[in-house]
Protein backbone atom coordinates (compact mmCIF):
# COMPACT_ATOMS: atom_id res chain seq x y z
CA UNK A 1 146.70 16.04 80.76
CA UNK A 2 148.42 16.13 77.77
CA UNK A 3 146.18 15.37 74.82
CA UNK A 4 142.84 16.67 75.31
CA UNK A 5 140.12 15.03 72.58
CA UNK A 6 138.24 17.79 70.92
CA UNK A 7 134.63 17.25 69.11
CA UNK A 8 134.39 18.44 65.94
CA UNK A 9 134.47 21.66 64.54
CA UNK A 10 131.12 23.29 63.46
CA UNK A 11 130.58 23.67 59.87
CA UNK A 12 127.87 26.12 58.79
CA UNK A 13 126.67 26.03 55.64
CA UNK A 14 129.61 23.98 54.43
CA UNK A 15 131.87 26.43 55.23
CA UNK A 16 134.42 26.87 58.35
CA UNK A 17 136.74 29.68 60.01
CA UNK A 18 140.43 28.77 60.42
CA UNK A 19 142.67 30.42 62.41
CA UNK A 20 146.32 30.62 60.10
CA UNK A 21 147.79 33.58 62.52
CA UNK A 22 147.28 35.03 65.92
CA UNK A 23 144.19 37.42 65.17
CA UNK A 24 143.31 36.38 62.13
CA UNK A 25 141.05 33.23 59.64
CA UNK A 26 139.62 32.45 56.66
CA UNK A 27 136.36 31.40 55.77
CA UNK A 28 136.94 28.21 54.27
CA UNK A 29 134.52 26.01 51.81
CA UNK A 30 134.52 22.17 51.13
CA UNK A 31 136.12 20.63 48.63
CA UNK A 32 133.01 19.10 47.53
CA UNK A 33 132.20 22.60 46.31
CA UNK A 34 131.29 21.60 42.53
CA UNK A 35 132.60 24.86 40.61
CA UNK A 36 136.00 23.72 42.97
CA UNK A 37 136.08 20.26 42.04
CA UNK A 38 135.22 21.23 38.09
CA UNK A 39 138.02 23.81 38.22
CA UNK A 40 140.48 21.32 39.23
CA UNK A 41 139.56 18.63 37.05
CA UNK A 42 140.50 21.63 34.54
CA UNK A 43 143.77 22.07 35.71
CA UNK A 44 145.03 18.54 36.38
CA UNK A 45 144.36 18.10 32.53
CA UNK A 46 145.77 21.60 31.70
CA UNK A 47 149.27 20.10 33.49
CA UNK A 48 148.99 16.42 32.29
CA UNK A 49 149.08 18.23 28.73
CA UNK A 50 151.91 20.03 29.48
CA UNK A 51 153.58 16.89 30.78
CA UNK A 52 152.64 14.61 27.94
CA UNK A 53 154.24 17.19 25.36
CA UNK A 54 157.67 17.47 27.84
CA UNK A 55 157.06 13.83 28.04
CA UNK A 56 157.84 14.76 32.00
CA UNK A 57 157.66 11.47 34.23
CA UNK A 58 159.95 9.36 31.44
CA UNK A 59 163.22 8.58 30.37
CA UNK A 60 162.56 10.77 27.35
CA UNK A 61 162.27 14.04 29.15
CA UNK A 62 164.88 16.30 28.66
CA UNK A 63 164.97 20.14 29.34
CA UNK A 64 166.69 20.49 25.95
CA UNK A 65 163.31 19.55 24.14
CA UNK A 66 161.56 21.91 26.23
CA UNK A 67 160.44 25.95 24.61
CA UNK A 68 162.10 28.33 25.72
CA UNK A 69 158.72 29.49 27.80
CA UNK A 70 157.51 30.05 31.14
CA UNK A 71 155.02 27.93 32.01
CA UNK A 72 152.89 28.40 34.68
CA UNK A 73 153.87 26.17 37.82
CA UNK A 74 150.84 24.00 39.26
CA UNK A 75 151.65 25.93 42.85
CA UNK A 76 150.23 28.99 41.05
CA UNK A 77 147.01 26.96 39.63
CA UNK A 78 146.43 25.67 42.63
CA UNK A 79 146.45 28.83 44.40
CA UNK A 80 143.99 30.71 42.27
CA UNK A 81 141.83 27.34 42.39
CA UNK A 82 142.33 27.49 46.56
CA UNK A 83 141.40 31.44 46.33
CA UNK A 84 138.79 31.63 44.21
CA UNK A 85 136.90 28.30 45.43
CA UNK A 86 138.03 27.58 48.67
CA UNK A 87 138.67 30.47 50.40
CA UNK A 88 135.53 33.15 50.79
CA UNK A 89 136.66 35.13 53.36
CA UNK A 90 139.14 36.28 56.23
CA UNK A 91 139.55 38.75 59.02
CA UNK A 92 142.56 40.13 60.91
CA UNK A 93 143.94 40.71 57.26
CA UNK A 94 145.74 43.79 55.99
CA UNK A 95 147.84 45.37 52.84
CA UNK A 96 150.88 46.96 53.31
CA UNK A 97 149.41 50.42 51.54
CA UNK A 98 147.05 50.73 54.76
CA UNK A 99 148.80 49.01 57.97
CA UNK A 100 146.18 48.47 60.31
CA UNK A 101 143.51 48.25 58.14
CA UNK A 102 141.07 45.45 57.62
CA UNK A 103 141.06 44.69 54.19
CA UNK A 104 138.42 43.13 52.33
CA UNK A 105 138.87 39.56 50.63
CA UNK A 106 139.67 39.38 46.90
CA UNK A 107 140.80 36.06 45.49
CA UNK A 108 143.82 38.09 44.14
CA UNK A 109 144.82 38.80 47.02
CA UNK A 110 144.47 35.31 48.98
CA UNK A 111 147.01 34.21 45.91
CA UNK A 112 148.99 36.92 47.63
CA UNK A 113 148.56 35.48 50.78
CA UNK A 114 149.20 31.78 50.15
CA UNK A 115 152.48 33.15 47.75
CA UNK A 116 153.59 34.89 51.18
CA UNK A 117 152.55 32.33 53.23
CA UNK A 118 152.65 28.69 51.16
CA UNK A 119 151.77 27.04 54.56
CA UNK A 120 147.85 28.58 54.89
CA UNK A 121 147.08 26.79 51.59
CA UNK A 122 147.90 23.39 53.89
CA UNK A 123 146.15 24.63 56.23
CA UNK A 124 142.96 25.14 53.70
CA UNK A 125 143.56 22.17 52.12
CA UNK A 126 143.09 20.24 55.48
CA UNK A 127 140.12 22.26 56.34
CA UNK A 128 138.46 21.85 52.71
CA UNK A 129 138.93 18.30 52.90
CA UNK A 130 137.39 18.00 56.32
CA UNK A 131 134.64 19.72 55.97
CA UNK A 132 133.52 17.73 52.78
CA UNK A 133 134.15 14.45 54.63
CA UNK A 134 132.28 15.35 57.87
CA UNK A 135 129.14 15.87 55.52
CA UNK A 136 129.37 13.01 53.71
CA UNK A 137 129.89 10.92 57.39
CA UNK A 138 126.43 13.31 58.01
CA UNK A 139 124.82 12.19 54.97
CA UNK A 140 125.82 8.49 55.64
CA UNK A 141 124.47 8.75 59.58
CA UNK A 142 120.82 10.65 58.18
CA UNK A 143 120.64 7.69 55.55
CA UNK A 144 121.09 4.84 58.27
CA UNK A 145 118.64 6.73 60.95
CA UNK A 146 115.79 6.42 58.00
């Protein structure tokens, strides 16, 4: 066989583990998760700010007009947002100050993780998005069985 159908995966309490590595997940939550979904709402206006002052996305934008500041690149938002909302927990994770170790989950260090590893935020992403559709599917099933 070469495709093998699998049912769904199990989500308790809206929350999954994902495997990103041999020997080690995350304990991910939905993106339904309302301090999530109010912390990105933040953000997106935080960066459509930014962009209406650059004028970004028209033929007025120029670097030229631009400060001469860093600002803060929506990868970086969107990790902290992933880390602190969407990510509660892992295992098979170390640091590099104690090899072997399991360390406990911080959301400074999943930014850590998804700066090392950009892919795993994908990977969360996916899940996070998942998870909150497969309730609402629930939801919609309950409300037709009544």
């Amino acid at each position: 066989m070469g495709i093998t159908i699998k049912k769904p995966e199990l989500d308790i309490e809206g929350q999954r583990w994902v495997d990103f590595a041999p020997g080690a997940k995350l304990l991910v939550a939905s993106f339904g998760n309302p301090m999530f979904r109010s912390h990105k709402a933040i953000i997106q206006r935080h960066l459509d700010s930014i962009d209406l002052q650059t004028k970004a996305g028209t033929k007025d934008f120029s670097l030229d007009a631009v400060a001469e500041v860093e600002i803060e690149s929506g990868d970086d938002l969107y990790f902290e947002l992933a880390a602190r909302h969407l990510i509660k927990d892992w295992e098979g994770v170390d640091v590099a100050d104690n090899p072997g170790v399991p360390t406990q989950y911080t959301p400074k260090l999943g930014v850590e993780l998804l700066k090392m590893m950009p892919d795993v935020y994908w990977i969360v992403v996916r899940a996070a998005l998942d998870i909150m559709t497969r309730a609402k599917e629930r939801a919609a099933e309950t409300a037709e069985k009544q």
